[in-house]
Protein backbone atom coordinates (compact mmCIF):
# COMPACT_ATOMS: atom_id res chain seq x y z
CA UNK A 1 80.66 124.13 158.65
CA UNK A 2 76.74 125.48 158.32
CA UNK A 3 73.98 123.83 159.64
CA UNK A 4 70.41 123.03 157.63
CA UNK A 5 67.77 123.87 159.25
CA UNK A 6 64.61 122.99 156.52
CA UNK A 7 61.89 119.54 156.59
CA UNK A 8 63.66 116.22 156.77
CA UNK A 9 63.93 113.69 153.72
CA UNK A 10 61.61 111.52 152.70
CA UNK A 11 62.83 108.07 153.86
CA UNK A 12 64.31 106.16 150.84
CA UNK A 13 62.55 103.22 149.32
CA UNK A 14 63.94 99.93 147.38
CA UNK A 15 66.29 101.22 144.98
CA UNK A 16 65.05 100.63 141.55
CA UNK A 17 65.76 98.11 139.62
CA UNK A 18 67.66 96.00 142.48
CA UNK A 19 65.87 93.04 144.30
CA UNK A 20 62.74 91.22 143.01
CA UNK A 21 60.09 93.89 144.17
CA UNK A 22 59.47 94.71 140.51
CA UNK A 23 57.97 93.33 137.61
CA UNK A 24 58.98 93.95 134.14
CA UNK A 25 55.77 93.81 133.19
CA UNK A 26 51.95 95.57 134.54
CA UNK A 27 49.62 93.49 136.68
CA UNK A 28 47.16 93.16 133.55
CA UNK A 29 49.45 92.03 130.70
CA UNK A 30 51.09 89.67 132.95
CA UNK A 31 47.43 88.62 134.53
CA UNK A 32 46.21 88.47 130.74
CA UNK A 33 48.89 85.94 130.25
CA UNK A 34 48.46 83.71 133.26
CA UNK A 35 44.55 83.33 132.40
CA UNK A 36 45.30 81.55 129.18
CA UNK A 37 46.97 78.74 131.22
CA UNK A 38 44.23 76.44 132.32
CA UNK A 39 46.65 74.13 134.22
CA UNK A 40 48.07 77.18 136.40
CA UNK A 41 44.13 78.21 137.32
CA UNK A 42 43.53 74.17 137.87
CA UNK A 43 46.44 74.47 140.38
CA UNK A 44 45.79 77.25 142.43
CA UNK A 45 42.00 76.57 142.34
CA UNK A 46 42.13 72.72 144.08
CA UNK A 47 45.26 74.48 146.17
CA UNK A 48 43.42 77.90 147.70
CA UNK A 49 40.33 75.97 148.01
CA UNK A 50 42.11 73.22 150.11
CA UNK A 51 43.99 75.55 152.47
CA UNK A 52 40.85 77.85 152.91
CA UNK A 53 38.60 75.09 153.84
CA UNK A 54 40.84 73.85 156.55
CA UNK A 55 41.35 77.60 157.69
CA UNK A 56 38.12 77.72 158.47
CA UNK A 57 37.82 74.55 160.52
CA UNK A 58 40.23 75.48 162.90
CA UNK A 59 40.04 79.24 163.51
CA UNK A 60 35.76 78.50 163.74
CA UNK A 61 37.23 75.92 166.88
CA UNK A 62 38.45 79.28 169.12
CA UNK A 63 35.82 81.16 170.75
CA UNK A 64 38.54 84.16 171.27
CA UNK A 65 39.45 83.79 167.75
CA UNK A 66 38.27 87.58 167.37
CA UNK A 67 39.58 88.40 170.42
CA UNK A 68 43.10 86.94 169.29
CA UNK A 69 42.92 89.04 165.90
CA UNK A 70 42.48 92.10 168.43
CA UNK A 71 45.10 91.49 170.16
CA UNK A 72 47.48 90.78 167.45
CA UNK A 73 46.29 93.84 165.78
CA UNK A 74 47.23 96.28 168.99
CA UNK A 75 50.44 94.00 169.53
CA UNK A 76 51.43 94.67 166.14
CA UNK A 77 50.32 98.33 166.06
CA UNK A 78 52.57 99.54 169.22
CA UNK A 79 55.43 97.95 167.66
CA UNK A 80 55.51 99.99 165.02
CA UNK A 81 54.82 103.31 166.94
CA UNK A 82 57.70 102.46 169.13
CA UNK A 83 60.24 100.77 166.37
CA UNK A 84 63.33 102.69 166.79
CA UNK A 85 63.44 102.13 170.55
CA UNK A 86 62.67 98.10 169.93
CA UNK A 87 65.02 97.81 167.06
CA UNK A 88 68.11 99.53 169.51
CA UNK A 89 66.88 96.69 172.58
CA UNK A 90 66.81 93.91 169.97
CA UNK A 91 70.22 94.93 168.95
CA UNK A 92 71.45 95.31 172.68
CA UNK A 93 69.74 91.49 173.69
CA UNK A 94 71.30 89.78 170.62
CA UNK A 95 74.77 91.68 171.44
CA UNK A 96 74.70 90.35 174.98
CA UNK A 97 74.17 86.64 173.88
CA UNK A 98 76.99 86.50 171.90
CA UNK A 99 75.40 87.44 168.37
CA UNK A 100 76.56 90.07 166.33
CA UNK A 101 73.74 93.05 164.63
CA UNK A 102 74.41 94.38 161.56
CA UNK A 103 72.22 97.11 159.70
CA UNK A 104 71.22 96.96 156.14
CA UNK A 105 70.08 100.06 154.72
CA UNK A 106 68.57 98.45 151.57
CA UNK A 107 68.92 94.97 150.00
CA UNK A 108 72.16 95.84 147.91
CA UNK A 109 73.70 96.53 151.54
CA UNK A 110 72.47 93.20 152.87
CA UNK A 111 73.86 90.92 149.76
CA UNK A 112 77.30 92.48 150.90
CA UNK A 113 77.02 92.23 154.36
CA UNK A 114 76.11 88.67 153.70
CA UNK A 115 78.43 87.52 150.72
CA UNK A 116 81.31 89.23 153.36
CA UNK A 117 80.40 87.22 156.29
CA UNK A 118 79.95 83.82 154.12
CA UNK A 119 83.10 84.52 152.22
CA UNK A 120 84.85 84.74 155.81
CA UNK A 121 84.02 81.65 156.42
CA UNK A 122 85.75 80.12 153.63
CA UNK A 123 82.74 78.42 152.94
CA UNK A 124 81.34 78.32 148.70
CA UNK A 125 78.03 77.06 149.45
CA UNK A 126 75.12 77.77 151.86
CA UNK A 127 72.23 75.99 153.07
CA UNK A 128 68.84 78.25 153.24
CA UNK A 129 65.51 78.28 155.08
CA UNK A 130 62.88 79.44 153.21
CA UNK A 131 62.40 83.52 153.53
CA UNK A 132 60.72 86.29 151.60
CA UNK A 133 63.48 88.58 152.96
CA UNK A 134 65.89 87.28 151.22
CA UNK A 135 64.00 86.22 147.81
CA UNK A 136 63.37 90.23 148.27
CA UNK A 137 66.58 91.45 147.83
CA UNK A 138 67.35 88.61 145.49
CA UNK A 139 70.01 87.16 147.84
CA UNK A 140 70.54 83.94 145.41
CA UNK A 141 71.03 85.71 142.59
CA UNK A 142 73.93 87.91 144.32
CA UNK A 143 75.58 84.67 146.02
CA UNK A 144 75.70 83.29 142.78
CA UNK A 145 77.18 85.64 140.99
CA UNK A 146 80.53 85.90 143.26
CA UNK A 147 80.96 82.07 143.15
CA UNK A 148 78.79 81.20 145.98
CA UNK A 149 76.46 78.62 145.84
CA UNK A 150 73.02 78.70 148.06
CA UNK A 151 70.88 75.35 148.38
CA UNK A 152 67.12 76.04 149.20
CA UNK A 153 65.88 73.33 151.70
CA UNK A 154 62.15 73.96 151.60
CA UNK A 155 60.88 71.28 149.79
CA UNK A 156 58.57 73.97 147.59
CA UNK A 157 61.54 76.44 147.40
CA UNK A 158 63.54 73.40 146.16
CA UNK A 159 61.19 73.11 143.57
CA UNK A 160 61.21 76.56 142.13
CA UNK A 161 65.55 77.08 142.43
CA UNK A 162 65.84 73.82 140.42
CA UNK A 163 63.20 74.36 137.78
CA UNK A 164 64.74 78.02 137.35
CA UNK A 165 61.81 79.19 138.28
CA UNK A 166 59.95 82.12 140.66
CA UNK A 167 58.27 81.64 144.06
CA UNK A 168 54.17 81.67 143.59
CA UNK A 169 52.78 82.19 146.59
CA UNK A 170 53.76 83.69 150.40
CA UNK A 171 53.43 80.48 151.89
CA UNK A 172 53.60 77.76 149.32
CA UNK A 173 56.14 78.91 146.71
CA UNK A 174 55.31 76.33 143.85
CA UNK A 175 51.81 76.22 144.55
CA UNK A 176 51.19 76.73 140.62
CA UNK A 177 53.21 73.03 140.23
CA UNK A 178 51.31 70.02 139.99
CA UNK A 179 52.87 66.34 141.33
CA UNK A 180 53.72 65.11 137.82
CA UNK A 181 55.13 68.74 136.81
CA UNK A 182 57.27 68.26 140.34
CA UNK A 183 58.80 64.90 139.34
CA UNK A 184 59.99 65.92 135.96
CA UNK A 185 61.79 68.78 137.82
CA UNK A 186 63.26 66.43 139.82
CA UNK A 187 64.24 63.77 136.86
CA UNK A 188 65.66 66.48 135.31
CA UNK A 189 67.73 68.51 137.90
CA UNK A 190 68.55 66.26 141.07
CA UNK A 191 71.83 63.82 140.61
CA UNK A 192 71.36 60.15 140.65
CA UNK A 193 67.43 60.53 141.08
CA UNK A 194 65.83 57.01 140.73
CA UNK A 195 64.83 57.34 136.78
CA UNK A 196 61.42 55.30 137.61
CA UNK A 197 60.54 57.72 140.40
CA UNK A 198 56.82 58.16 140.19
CA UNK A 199 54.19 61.37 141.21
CA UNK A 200 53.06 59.99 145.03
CA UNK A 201 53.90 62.69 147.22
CA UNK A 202 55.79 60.27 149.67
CA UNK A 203 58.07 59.07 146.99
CA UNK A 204 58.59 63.04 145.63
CA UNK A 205 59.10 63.88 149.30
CA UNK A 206 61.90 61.21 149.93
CA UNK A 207 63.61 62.00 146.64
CA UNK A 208 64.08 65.66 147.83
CA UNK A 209 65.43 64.50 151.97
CA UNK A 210 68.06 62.38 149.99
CA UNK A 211 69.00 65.05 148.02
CA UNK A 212 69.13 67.37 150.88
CA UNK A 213 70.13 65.36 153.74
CA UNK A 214 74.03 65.46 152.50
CA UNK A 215 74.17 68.97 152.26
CA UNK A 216 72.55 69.47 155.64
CA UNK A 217 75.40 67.31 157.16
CA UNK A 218 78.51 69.18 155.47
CA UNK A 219 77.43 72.38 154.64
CA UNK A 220 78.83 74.70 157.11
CA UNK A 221 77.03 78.11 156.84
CA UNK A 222 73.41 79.04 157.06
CA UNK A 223 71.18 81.79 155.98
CA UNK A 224 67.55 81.76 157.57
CA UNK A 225 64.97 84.82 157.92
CA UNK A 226 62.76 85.03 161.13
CA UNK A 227 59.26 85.28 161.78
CA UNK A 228 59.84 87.39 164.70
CA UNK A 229 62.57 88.57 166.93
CA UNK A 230 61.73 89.71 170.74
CA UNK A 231 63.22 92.91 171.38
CA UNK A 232 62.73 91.86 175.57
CA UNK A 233 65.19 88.63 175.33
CA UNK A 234 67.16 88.93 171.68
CA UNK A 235 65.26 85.75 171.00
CA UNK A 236 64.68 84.81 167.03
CA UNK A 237 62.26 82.66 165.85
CA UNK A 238 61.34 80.33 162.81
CA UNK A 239 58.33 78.33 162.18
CA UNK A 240 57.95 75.58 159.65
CA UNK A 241 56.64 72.37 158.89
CA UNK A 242 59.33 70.12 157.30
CA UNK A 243 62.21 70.08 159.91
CA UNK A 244 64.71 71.70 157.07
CA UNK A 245 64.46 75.01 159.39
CA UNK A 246 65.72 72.63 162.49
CA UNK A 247 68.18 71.43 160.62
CA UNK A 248 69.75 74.50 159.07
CA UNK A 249 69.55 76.40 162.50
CA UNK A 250 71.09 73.90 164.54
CA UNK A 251 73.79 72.14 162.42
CA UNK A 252 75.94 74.68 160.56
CA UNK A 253 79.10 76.36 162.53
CA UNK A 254 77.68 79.58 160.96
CA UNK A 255 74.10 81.33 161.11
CA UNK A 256 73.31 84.49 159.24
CA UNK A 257 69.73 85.81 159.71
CA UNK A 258 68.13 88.51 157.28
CA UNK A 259 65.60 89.90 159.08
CA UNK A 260 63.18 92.76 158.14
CA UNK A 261 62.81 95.16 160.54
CA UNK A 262 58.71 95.22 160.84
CA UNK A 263 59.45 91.82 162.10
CA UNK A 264 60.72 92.65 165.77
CA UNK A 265 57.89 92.24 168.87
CA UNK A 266 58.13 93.84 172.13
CA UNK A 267 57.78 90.92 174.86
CA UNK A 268 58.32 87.58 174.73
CA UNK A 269 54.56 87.04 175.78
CA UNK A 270 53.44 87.99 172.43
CA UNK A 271 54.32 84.78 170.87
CA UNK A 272 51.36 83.11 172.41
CA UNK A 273 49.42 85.30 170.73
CA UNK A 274 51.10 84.92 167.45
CA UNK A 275 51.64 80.94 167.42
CA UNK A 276 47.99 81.25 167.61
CA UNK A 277 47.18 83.07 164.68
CA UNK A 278 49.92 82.56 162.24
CA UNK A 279 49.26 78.03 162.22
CA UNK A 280 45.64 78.56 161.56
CA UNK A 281 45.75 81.76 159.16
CA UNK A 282 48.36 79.99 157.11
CA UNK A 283 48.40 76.36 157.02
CA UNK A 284 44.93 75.83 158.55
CA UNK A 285 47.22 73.86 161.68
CA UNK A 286 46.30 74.59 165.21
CA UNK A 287 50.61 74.99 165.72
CA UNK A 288 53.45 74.77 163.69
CA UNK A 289 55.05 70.69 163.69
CA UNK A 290 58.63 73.24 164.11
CA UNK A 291 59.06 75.62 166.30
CA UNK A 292 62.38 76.96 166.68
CA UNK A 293 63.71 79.76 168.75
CA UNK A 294 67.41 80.61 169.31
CA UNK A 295 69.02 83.38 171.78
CA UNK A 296 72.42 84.42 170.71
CA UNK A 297 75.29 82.21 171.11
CA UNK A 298 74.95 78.96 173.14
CA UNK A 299 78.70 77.33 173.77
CA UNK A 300 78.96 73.80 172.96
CA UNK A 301 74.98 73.62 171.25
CA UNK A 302 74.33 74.74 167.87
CA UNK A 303 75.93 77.72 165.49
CA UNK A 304 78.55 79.07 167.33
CA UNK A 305 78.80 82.18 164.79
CA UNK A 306 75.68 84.32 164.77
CA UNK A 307 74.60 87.43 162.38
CA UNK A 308 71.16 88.67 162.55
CA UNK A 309 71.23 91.21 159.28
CA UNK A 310 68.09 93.76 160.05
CA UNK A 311 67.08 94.84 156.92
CA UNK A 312 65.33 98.25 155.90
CA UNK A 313 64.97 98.22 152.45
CA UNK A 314 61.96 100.64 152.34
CA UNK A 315 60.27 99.77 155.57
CA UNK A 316 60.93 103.19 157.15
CA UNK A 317 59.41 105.03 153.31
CA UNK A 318 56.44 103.11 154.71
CA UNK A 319 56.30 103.32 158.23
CA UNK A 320 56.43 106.92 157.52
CA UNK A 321 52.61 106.89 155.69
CA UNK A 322 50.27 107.36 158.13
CA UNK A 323 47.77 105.05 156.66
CA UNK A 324 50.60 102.77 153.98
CA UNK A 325 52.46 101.93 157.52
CA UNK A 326 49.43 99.33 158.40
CA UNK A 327 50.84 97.11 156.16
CA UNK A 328 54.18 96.39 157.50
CA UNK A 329 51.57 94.86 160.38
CA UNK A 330 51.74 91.74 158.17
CA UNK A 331 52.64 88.32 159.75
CA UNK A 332 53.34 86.63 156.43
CA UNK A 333 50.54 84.26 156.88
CA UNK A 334 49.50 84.28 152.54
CA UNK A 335 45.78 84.08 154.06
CA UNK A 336 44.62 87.45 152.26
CA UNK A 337 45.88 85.14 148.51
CA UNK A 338 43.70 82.03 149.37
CA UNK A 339 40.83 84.08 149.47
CA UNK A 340 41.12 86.67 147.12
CA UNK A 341 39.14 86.03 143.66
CA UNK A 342 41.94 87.75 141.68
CA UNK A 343 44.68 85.95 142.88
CA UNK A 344 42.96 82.42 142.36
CA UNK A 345 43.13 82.94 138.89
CA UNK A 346 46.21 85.09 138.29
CA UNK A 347 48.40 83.29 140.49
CA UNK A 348 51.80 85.37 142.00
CA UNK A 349 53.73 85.45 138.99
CA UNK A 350 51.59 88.20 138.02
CA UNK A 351 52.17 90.68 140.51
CA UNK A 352 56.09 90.64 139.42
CA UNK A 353 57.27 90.97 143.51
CA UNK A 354 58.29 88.48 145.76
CA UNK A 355 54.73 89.48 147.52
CA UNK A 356 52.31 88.70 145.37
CA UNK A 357 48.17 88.50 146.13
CA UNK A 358 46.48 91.58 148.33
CA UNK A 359 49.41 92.09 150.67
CA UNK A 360 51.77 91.96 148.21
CA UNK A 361 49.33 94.62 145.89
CA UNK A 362 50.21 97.36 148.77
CA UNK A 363 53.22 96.54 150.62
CA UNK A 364 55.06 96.24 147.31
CA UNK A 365 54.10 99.98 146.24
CA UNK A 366 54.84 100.73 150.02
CA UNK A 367 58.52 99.06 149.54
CA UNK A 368 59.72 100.09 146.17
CA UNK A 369 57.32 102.85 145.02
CA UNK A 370 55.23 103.10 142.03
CA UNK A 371 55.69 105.69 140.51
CA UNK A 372 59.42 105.89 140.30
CA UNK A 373 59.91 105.90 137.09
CA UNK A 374 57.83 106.42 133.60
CA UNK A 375 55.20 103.52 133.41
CA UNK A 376 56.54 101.93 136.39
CA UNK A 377 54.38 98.42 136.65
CA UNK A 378 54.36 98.69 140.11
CA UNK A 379 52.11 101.69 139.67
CA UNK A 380 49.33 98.99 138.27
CA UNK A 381 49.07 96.79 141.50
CA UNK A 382 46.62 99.11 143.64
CA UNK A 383 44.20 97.91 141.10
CA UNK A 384 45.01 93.98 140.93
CA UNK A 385 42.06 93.77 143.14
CA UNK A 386 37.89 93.73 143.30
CA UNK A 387 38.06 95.37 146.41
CA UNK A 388 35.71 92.67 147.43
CA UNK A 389 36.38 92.94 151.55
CA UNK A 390 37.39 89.45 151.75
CA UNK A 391 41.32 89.47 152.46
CA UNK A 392 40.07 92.00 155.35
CA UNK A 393 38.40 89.56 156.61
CA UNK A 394 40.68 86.90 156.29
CA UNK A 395 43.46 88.86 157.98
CA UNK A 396 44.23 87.74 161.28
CA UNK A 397 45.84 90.90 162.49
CA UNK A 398 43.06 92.78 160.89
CA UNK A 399 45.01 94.76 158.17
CA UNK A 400 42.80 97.17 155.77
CA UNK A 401 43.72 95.82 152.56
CA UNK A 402 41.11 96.97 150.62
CA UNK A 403 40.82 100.67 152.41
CA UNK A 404 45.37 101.06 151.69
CA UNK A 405 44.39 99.79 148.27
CA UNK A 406 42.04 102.84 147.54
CA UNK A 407 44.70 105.29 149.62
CA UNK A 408 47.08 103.89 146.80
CA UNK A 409 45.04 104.09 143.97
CA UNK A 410 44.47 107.98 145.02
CA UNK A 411 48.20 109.16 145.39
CA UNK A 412 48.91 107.32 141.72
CA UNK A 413 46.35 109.26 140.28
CA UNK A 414 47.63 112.47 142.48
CA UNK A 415 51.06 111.54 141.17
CA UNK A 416 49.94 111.00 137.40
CA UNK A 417 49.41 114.30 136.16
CA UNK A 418 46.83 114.83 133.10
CA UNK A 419 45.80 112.19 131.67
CA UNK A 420 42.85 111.19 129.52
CA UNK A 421 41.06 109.74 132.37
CA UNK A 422 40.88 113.27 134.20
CA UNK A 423 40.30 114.88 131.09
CA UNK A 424 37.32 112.24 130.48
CA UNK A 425 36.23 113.36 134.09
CA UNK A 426 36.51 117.06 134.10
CA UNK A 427 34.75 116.80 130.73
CA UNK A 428 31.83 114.93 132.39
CA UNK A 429 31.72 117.25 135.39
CA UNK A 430 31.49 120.25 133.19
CA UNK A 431 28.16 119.00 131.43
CA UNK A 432 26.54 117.84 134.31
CA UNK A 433 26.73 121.07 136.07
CA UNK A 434 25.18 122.48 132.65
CA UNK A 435 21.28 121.13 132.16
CA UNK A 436 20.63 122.25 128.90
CA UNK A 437 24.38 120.06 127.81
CA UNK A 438 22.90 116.83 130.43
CA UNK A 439 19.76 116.88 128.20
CA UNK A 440 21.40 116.71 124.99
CA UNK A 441 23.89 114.35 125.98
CA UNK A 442 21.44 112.13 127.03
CA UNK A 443 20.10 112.28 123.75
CA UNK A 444 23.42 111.47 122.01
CA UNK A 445 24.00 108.73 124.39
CA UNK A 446 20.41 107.12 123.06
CA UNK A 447 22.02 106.97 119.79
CA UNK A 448 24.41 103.97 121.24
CA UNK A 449 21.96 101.49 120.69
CA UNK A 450 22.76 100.80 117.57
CA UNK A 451 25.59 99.69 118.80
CA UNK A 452 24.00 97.01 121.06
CA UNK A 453 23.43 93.56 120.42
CA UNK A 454 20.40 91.28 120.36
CA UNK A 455 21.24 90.51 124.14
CA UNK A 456 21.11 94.14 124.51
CA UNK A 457 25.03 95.21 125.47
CA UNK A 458 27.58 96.83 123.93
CA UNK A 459 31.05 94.51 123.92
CA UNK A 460 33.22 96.51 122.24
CA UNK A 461 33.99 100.39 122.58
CA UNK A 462 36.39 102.78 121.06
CA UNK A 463 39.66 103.62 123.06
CA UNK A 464 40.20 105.37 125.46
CA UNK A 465 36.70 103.35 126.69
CA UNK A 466 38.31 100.20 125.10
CA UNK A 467 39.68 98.49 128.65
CA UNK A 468 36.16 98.51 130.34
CA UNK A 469 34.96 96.59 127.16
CA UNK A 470 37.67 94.18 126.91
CA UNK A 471 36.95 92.42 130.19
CA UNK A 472 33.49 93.55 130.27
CA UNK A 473 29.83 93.99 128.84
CA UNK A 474 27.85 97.26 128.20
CA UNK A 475 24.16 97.90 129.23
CA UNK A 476 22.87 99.89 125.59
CA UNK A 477 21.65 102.95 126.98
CA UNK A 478 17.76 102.49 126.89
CA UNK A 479 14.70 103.79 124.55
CA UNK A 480 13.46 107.05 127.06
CA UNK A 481 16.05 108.59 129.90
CA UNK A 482 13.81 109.02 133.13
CA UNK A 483 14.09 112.26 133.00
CA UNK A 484 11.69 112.12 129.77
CA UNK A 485 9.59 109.61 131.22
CA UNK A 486 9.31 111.35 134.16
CA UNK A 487 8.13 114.29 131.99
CA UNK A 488 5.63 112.10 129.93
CA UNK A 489 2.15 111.41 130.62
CA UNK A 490 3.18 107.93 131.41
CA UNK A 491 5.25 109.05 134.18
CA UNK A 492 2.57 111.40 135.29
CA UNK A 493 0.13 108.90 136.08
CA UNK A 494 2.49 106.52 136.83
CA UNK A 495 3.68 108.80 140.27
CA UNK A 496 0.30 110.36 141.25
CA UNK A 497 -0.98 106.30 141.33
CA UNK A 498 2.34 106.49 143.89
CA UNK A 499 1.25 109.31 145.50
CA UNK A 500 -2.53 107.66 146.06
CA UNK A 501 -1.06 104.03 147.19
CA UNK A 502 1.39 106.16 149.50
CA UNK A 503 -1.68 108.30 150.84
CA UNK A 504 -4.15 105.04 151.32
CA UNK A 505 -0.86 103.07 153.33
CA UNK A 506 -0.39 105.73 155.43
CA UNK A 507 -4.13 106.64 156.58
CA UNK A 508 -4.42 102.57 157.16
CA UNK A 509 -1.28 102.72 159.32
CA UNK A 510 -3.04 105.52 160.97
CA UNK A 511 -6.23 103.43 161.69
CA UNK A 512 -4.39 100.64 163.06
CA UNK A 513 -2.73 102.62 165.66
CA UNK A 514 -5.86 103.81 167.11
């Protein structure tokens, strides 16, 4: 036996090419795509608008709204300095109330864990509440493919597993559907659906409760994710709007939670801080119409079988970067995507991960990696962004998107190695620290008029300069530099008439202090 004494590993991320925290595909050719469909943009336009408008009515109604964000922040912040030691109490709580803890190293581990404990049930189908945890590790997909059937009970999550299709959005999954795209889903894929069902909500609503009403009442197993778990009391919680949650965590013999790990809290307090900020941020509600909070085992009330399945599944890879780690402070609350200009008209298919929009542009990276292998789309996301400020400040636990997606940005290009970017770069710097090569390249540059239009821009330039061009327009460098005009007798005159107006305004100042 010998013992290793040298620096520890690097904690592992999402293994490649498992889950859905990849795209096959980089953020631009799949956002080139999406901006050709006018209906999509239409969609999520009237939809972000809608949710940020209400947003802002309610969170302006809180005097301590800051003063909640703070506190949310700090909550959120200590958790994750002290996350081993909460994890190990969470586990102990849920132990002691009759629930049973296992750990998931990544999301191949969970699938098993989960298709083992469903499979000992005897059941072949299982009822779901809506969670990114398990659309992460592509939980479905792995359930189907052993025989097991899962039934999604979100109404918008309904949508998107019977049109085959991909969750859009954090909080509303088929936010790119419209009403009379949602009834031809339904037409098509629900059994005995009335054939004259029309497009009012109510009616598309009441299709989907008949639909899902049977299964809630003889579907024995359940699969949920949590908002948050309290490490003080072993308590788990889901919040939701449609009742589906209620039903699928009260009526099946059998609950199985997926849980990430980021999602644990320290007291039981710190819900009132976070039933605060998570109703407003997300569905611009002052509280959730559900909330539902469970503690173990009760005898005689509820699931009488409990599995919370704490999931890792790169979490640690992030909590160990010192500034990446901020984003695993996320509540889930899709606030940062209805207020981000790039999202609005890319929508979340883009992105290629079940977390699409700003958070989604560095906790996916964070997750998976991006730069694991040759041309790895996930190395494009940092960039998905304007870097505009506004997801910042839509936060309500204060993350710094924009200042992780620059951190980002930086190790790809560390990462990257030569490429004709840095060469472009190190070219530049080598002529500007060279006067005599500044002057003459100023005078080359001149020459790129002629490739200006009569509005005075250049559209189109030669690769490797081609992908500024293609989504933008070029000044034409002008007639004189200023460094010739400056040396003209123009520019002579022009700054000792400076000089004089600067002289006069300052002896006036000088006579009105007196």
């Amino acid at each position: 036996m010998s013992t290793f004494l040298g620096m520890p590993a690097t904690p592992p991320r999402s293994p490649y090419g498992t889950g859905n925290l990849r795209g096959d595909r980089t953020f631009p050719e799949a956002a080139h795509e999406a901006l050709l469909d006018e209906q999509l943009r239409r969609n999520l336009g009237k939809a972000t608008r809608t949710i940020r408008t209400k947003r802002l009515g309610v969170t302006a109604e809180l005097p301590d709204w800051e003063q909640l964000r703070d506190a949310g922040s700090a909550i959120k912040t200590d958790t994750m300095n002290r996350l081993p030691e909460l994890l190990e109490q969470l586990e102990r709580k849920v132990t002691e109330h009759g629930g049973t803890v296992h750990w998931a190293r990544d999301g191949a581990e969970a699938n098993e864990i989960v298709a083992r404990l469903v499979r000992a049930t005897g059941s072949s189908d299982v009822i779901k509440v809506k969670s990114m945890a398990t659309q992460e590790i592509g939980l479905n997909e792995h359930l189907e493919s052993i025989g097991i059937t899962p039934y999604e009970t979100d109404l918008a999550e309904l949508i998107v597993q019977l049109a085959d299709d991909r969750p859009s959005h954090i909080l509303v999954p088929a936010i790119h559907r419209n009403r009379d795209e949602i009834r031809q889903i339904f037409l098509d894929e629900i059994p005995g659906v009335d054939p004259d069902l029309d497009n009012v909500p109510a009616h598309l609503a009441a299709a989907a409760r008949a639909y899902l009403r049977e299964k809630f009442m003889t579907t024995k197993v359940a699969v949920s994710g949590a908002n948050f778990g309290i490490a003080e009391t072993g308590t788990l919680s889901v919040v939701e709007s449609e009742g589906n949650g209620r039903m699928c965590l009260t009526l099946p013999d059998t609950l199985i939670t997926v849980m990430g790990i980021e999602k644990v809290l320290p007291r039981y307090q710190d819900l009132e801080v976070f039933l605060q900020l998570l109703p407003r941020s997300s569905t611009g509600e002052r509280m959730n119409p559900y909330t539902s909070m469970w503690t173990g085992v009760t005898p005689g009330d509820g699931p009488q079988d409990f599995h919370l399945v704490l999931l890792d599944n790169g979490r640690t890879a992030a909590l160990a970067d010192t500034i990446g780690r901020e984003a695993l402070n996320c509540i889930r609350c899709s606030a940062c995507l209805n207020v981000c200009p790039v999202y609005e008209r890319t929508g979340g298919h883009a992105y290629g991960s079940t977390y699409p929009g700003p958070i989604g542009a560095v906790l996916t990276p964070q997750l998976a990696g991006m730069d694991t292998a040759k041309g790895d789309p996930n190395s494009s996301l940092p960039y998905a962004s304007s870097l505009c400020g506004a997801c910042f400040d839509a936060c309500p636990v204060k993350i710094d998107i924009p200042s992780m997606l620059v951190e980002l940005r930086h190790q790809h290009t560390e990462q990257s190695g030569t490429t004709a970017e840095k060469l472009a770069m190190r070219a530049a710097a080598g002529v500007m620290k060279r006067p005599v090569l500044y002057t003459a390249a100023q005078k080359a540059a001149a020459l790129g008029r002629i490739a200006g239009g009569r509005d005075g821009t250049i559209s189109h330039l030669p690769a490797p300069l081609s992908g500024w061009s293609d989504s933008r327009d070029t000044p034409a460098p002008p007639r004189q530099t200023f460094r010739s005009w400056l040396a003209s007798a123009e520019g002579a005159a022009t700054m000792s008439a400076a000089a004089e107006e600067g002289a006069r305004r300052t002896a006036d100042d000088h006579e009105e202090d007196r």
